[in-house]
N, C-alpha and C. Protein backbone atom coordinates (compact mmCIF):
# COMPACT_ATOMS: atom_id res chain seq x y z
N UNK A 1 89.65 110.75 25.26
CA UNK A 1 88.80 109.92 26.09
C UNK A 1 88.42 110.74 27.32
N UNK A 2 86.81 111.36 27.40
CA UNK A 2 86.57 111.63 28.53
C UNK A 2 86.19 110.76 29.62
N UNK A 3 86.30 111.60 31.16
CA UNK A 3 86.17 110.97 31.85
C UNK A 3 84.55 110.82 32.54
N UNK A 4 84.02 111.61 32.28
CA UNK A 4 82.61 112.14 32.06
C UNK A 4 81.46 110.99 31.16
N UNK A 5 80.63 109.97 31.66
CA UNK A 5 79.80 109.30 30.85
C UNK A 5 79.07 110.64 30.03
N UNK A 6 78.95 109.75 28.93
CA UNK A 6 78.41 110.47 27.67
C UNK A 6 76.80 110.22 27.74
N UNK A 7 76.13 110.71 27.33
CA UNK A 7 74.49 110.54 27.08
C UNK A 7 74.43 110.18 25.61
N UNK A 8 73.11 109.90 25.49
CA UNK A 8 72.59 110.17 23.87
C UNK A 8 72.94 111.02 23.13
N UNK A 9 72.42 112.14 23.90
CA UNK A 9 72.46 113.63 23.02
C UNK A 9 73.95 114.07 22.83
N UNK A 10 74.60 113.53 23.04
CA UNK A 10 76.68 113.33 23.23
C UNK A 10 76.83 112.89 22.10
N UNK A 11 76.63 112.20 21.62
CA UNK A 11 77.18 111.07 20.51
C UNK A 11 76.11 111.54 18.98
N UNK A 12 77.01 112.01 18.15
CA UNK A 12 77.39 112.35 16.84
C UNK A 12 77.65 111.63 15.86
N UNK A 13 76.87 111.61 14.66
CA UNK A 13 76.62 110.63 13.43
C UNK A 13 78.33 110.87 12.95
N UNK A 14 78.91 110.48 12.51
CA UNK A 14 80.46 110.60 12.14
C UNK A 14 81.42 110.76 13.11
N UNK A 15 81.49 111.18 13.99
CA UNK A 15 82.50 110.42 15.15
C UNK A 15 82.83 109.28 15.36
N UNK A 16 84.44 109.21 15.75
CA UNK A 16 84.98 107.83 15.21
C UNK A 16 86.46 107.62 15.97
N UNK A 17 87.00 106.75 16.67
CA UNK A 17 87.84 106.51 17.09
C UNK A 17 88.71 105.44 16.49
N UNK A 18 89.73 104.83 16.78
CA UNK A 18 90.75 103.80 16.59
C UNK A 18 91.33 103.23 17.71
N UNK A 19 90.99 101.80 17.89
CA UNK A 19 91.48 101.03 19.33
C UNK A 19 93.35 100.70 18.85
N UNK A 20 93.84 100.72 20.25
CA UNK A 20 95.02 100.10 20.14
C UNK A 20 95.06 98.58 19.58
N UNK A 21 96.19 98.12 18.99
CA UNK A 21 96.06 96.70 18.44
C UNK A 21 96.72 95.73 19.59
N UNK A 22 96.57 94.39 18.91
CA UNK A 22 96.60 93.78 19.50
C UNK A 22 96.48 91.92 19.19
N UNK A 23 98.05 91.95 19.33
CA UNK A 23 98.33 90.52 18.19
C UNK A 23 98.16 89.08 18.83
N UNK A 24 97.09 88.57 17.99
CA UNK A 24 96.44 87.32 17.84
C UNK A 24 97.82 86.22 18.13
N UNK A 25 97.68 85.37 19.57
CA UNK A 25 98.61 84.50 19.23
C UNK A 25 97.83 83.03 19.52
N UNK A 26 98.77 81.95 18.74
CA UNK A 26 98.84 80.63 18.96
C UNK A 26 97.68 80.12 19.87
N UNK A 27 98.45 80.66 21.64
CA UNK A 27 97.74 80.17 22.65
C UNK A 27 96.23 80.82 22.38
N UNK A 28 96.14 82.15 21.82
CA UNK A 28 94.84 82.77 21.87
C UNK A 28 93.94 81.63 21.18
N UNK A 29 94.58 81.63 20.22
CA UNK A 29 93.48 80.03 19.45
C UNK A 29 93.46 79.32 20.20
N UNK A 30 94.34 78.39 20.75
CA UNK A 30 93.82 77.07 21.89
C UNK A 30 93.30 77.68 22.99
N UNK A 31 93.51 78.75 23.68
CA UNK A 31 92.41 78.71 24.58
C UNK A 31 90.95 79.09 23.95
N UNK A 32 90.86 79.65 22.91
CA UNK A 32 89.06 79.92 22.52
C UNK A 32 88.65 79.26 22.25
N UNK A 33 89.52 77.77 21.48
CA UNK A 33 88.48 76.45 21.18
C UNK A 33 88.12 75.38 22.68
N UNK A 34 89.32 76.03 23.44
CA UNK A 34 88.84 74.91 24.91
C UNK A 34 87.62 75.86 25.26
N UNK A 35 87.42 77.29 25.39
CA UNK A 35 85.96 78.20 26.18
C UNK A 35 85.18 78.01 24.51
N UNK A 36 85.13 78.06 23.74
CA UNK A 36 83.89 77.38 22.74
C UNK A 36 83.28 75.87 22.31
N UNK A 37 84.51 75.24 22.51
CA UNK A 37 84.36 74.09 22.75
C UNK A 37 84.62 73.42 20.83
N UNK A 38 85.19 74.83 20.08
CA UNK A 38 85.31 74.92 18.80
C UNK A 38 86.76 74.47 18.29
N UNK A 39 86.63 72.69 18.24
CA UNK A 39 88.40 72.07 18.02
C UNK A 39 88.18 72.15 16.33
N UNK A 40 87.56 72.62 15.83
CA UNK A 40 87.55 72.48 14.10
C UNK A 40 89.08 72.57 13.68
N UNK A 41 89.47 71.27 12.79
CA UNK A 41 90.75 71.36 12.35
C UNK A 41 91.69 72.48 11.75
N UNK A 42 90.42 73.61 11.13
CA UNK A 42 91.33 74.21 10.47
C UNK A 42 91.93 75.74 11.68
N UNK A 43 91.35 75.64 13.02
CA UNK A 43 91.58 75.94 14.06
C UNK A 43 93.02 75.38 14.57
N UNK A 44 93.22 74.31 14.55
CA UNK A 44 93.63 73.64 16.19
C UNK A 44 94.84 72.60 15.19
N UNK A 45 94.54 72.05 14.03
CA UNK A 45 95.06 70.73 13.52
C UNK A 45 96.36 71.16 12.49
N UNK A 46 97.79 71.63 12.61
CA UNK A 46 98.61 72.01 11.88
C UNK A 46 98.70 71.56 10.38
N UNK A 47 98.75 70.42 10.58
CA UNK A 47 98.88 69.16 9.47
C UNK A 47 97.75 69.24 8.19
N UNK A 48 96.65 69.60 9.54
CA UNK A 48 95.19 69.43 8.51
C UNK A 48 95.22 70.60 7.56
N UNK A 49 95.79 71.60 7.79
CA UNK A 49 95.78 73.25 7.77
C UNK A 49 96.75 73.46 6.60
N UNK A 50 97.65 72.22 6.29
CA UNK A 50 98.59 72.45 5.23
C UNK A 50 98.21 71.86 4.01
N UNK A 51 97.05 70.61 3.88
CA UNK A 51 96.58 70.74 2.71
C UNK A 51 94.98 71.25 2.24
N UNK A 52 95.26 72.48 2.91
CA UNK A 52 93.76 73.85 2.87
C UNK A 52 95.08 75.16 1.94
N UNK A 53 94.01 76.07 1.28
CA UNK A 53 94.46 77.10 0.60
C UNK A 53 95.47 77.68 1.75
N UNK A 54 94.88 78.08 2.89
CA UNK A 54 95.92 79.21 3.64
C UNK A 54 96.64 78.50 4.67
N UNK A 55 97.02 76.89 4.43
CA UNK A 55 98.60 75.92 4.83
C UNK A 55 98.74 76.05 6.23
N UNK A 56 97.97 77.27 7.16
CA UNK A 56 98.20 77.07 8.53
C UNK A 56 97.34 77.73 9.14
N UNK A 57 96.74 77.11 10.62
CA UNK A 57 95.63 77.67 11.39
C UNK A 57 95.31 78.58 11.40
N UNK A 58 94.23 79.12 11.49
CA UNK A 58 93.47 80.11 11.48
C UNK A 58 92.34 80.37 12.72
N UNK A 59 92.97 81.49 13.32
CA UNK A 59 91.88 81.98 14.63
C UNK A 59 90.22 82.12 13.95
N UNK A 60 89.68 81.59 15.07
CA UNK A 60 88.69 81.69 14.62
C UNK A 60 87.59 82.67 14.53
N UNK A 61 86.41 83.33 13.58
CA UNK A 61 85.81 84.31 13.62
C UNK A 61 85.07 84.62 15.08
N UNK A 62 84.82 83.68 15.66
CA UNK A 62 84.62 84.44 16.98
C UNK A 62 85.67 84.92 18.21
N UNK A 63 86.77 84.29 18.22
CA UNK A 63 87.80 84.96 18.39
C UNK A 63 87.71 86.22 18.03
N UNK A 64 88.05 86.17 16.96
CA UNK A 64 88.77 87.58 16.06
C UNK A 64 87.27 88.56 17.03
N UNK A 65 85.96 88.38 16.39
CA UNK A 65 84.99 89.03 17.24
C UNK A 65 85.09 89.79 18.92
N UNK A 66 85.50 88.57 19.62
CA UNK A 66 85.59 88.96 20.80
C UNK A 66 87.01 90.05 21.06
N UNK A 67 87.68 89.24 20.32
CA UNK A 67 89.01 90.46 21.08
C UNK A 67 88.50 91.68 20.43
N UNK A 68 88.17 91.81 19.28
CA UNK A 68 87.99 93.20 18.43
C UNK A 68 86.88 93.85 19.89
N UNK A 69 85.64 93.26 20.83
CA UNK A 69 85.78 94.06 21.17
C UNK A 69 85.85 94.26 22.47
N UNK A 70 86.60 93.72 22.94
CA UNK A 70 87.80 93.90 24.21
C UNK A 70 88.71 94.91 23.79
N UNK A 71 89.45 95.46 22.64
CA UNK A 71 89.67 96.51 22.11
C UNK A 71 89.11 97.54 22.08
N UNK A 72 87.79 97.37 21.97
CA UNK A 72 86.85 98.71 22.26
C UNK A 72 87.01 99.34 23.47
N UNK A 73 86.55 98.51 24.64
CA UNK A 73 86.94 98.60 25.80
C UNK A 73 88.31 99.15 26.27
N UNK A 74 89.04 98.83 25.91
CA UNK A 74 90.73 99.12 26.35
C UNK A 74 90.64 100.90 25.89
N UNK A 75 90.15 101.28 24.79
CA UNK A 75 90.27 102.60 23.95
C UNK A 75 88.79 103.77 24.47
N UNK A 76 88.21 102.93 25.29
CA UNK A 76 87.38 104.00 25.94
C UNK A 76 86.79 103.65 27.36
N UNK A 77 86.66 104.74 27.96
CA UNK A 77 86.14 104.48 29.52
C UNK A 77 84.85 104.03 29.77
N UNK A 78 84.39 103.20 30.80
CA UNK A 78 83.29 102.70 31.30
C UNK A 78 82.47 103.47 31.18
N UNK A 79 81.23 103.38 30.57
CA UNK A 79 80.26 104.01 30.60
C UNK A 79 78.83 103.67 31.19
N UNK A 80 78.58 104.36 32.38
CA UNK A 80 77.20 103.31 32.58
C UNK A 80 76.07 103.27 31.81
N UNK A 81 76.06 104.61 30.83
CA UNK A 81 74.92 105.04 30.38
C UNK A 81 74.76 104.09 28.76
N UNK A 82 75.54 102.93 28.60
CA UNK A 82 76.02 102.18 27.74
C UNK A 82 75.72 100.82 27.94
N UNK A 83 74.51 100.11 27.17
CA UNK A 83 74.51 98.95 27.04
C UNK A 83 74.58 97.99 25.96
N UNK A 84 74.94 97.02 25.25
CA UNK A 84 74.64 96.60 24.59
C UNK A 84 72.97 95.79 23.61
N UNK A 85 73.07 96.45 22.54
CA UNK A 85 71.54 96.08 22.36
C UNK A 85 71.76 94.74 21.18
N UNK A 86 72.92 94.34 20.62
CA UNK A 86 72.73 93.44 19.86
C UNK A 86 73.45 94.18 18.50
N UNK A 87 73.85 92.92 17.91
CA UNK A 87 74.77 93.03 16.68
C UNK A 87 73.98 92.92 15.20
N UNK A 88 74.69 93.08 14.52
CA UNK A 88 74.12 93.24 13.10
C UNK A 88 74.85 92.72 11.78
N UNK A 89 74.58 91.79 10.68
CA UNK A 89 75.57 91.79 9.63
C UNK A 89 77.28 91.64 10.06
N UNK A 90 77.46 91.02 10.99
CA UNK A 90 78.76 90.49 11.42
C UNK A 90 79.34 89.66 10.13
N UNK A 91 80.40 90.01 9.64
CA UNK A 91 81.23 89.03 8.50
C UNK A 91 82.76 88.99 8.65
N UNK A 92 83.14 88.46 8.30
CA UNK A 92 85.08 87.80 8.42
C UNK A 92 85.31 87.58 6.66
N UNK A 93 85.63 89.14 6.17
CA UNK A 93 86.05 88.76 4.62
C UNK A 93 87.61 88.09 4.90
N UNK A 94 87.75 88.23 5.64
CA UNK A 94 89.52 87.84 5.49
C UNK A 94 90.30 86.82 6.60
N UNK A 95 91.21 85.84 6.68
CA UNK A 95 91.39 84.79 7.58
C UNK A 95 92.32 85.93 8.43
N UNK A 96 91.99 85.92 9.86
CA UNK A 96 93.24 85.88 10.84
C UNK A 96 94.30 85.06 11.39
N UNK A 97 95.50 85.01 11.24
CA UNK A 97 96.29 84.27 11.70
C UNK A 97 97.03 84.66 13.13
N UNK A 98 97.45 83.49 13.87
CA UNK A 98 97.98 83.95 14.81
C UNK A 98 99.58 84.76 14.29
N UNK A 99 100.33 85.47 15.18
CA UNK A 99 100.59 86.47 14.55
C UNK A 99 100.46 87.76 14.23
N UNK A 100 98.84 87.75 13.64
CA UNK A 100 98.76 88.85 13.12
C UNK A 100 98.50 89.76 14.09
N UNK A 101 98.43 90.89 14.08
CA UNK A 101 98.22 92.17 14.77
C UNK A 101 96.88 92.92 14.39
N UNK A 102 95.75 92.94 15.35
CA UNK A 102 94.37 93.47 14.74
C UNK A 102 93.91 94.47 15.57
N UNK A 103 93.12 95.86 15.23
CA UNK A 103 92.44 96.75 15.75
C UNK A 103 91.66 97.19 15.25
N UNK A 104 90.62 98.03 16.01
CA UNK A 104 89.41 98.17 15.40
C UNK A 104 88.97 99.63 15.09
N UNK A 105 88.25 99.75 13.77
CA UNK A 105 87.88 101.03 13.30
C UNK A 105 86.44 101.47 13.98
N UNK A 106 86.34 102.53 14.48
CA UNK A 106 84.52 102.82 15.18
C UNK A 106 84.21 103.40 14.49
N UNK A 107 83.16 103.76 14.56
CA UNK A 107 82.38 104.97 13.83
C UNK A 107 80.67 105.03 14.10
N UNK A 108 80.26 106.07 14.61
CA UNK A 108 78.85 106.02 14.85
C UNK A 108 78.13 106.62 13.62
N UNK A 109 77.22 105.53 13.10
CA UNK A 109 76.91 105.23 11.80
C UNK A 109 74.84 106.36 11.74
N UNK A 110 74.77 105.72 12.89
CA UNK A 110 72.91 106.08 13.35
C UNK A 110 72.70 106.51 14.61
N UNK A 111 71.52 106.94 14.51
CA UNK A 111 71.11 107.44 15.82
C UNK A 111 69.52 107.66 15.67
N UNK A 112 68.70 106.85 16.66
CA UNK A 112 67.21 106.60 16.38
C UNK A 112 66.73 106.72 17.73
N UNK A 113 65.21 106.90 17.93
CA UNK A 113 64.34 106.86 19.16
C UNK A 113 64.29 105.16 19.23
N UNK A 114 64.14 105.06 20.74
CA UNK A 114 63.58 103.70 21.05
C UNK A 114 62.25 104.06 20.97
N UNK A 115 61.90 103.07 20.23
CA UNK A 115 60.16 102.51 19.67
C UNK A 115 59.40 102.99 21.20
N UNK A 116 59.49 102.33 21.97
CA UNK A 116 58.90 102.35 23.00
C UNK A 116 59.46 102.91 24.57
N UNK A 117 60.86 102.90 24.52
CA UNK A 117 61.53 103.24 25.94
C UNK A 117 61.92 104.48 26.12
N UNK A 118 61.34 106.18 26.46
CA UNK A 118 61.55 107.09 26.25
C UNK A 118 62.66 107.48 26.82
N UNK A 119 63.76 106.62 27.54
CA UNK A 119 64.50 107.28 28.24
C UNK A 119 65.63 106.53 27.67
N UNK A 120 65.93 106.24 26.77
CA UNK A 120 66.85 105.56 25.67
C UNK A 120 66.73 105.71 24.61
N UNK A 121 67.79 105.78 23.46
CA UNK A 121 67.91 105.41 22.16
C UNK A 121 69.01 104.52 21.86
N UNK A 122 68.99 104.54 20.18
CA UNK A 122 69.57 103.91 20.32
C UNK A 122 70.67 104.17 18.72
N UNK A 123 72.05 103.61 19.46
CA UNK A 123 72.99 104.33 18.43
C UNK A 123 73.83 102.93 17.73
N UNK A 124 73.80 103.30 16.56
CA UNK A 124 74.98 102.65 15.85
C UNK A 124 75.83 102.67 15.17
N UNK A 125 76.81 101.57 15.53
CA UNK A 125 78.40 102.11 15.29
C UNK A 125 78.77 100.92 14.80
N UNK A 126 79.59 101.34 13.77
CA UNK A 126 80.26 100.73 12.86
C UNK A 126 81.58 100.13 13.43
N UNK A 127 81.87 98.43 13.40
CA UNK A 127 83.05 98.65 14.04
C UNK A 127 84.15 97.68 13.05
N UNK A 128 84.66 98.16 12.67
CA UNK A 128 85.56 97.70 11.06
C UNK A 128 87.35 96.78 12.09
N UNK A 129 86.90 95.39 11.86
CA UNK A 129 88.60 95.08 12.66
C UNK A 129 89.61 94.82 11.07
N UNK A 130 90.52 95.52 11.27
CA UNK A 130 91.91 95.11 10.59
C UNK A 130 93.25 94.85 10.89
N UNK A 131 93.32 94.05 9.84
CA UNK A 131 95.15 93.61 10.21
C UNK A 131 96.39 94.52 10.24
N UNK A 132 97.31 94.24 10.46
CA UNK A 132 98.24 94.92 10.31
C UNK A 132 98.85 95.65 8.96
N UNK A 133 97.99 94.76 7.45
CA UNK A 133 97.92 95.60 6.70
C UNK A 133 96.45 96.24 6.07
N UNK A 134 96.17 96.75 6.81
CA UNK A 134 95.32 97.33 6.84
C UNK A 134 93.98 96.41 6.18
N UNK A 135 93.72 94.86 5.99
CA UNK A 135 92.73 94.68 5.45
C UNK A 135 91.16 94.35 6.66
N UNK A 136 90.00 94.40 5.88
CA UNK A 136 89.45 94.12 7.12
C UNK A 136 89.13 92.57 7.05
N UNK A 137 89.11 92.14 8.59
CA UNK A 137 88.74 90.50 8.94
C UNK A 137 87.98 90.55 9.09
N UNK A 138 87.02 91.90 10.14
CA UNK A 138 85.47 91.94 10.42
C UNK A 138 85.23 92.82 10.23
N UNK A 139 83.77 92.74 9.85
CA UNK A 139 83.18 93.72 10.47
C UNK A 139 81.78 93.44 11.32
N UNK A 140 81.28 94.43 11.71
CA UNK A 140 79.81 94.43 12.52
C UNK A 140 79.24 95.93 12.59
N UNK A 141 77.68 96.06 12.52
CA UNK A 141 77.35 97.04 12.90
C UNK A 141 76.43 96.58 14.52
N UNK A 142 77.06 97.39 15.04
CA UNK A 142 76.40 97.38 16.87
C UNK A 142 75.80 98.03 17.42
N UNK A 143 74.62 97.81 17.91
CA UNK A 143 73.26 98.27 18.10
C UNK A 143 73.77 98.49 19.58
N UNK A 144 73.82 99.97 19.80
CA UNK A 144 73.88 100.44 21.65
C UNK A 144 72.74 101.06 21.90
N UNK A 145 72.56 100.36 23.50
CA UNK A 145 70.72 101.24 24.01
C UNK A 145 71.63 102.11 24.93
N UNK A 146 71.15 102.87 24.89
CA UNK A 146 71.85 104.25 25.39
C UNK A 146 71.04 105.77 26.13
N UNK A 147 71.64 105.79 27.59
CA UNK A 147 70.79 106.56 28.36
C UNK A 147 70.46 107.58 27.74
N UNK A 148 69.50 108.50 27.83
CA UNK A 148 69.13 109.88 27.07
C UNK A 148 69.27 110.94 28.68
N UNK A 149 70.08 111.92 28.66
CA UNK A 149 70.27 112.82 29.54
C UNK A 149 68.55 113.31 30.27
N UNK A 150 67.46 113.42 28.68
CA UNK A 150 66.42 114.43 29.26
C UNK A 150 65.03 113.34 28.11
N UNK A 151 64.73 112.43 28.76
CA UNK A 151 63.60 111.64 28.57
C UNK A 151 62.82 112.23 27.44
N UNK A 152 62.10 111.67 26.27
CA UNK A 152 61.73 111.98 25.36
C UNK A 152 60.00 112.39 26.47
N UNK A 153 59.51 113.03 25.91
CA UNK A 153 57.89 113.12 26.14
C UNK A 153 56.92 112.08 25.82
């Protein structure tokens, strides 16, 4: 992890890091359905949860989303030259439980001109979350607008 913001011209199609993990508990579910406002039983309702296939609550995919990437964050330094441009094909093949232990796989997948903003592009990175045995719960590909050191013409 440098300490040095990175540019465009920094960042490399196959480069790839691994965030520290970071285990999903109980309270993490009740507090994301009080800030979503998301009490869905198979969230929040023990009872309800035991006659469903997987018998007990399950964090929910935006949960699992957000911490995966608050993880990002924790595993690399502030960057100003780093914004978010929007997500892509976000999916949850697999239930998280509280409990479990999740971190996230990166990988910079693309790298393109902005259509129109010569002093940005824009990069994407693959960001794969798994459990503690290794399956994945999410994934997403994430669209970063990203400073360019030396302005396109």
């Amino acid at each position: 992890m440098s300490d040095e913001p990175k540019f465009f011209e920094d960042y490399e199609i196959g480069e790839s890091f691994v965030t520290p993990g970071r285990t999903i508990t109980e309270t993490d579910v009740v507090t994301h359905a009080m800030h979503s406002g998301d009490w869905q039983p198979h969230h929040t309702d023990a009872e309800f949860c035991k006659t469903q296939p997987f018998k007990k609550p399950i964090a929910h995919g935006t949960l699992t989303f957000a911490f995966s990437v608050g993880l990002i964050f924790r595993a690399e330094s502030a960057n100003p030259n780093v914004m978010n441009y929007g997500y892509d094909k976000i999916r949850f093949p697999a239930l998280v439980f509280p409990g479990d232990t999740i971190k996230v796989e990166v990988k910079i997948t693309a790298k393109k001109d902005h259509h129109k903003i010569k002093t940005h592009g824009l990069l994407t990175q693959t960001e794969t979350t798994v459990n503690q045995r290794g399956e994945t719960v999410a994934f997403v590909e994430h669209i970063l607008f990203v400073t360019r050191r030396t302005p396109l013409d």
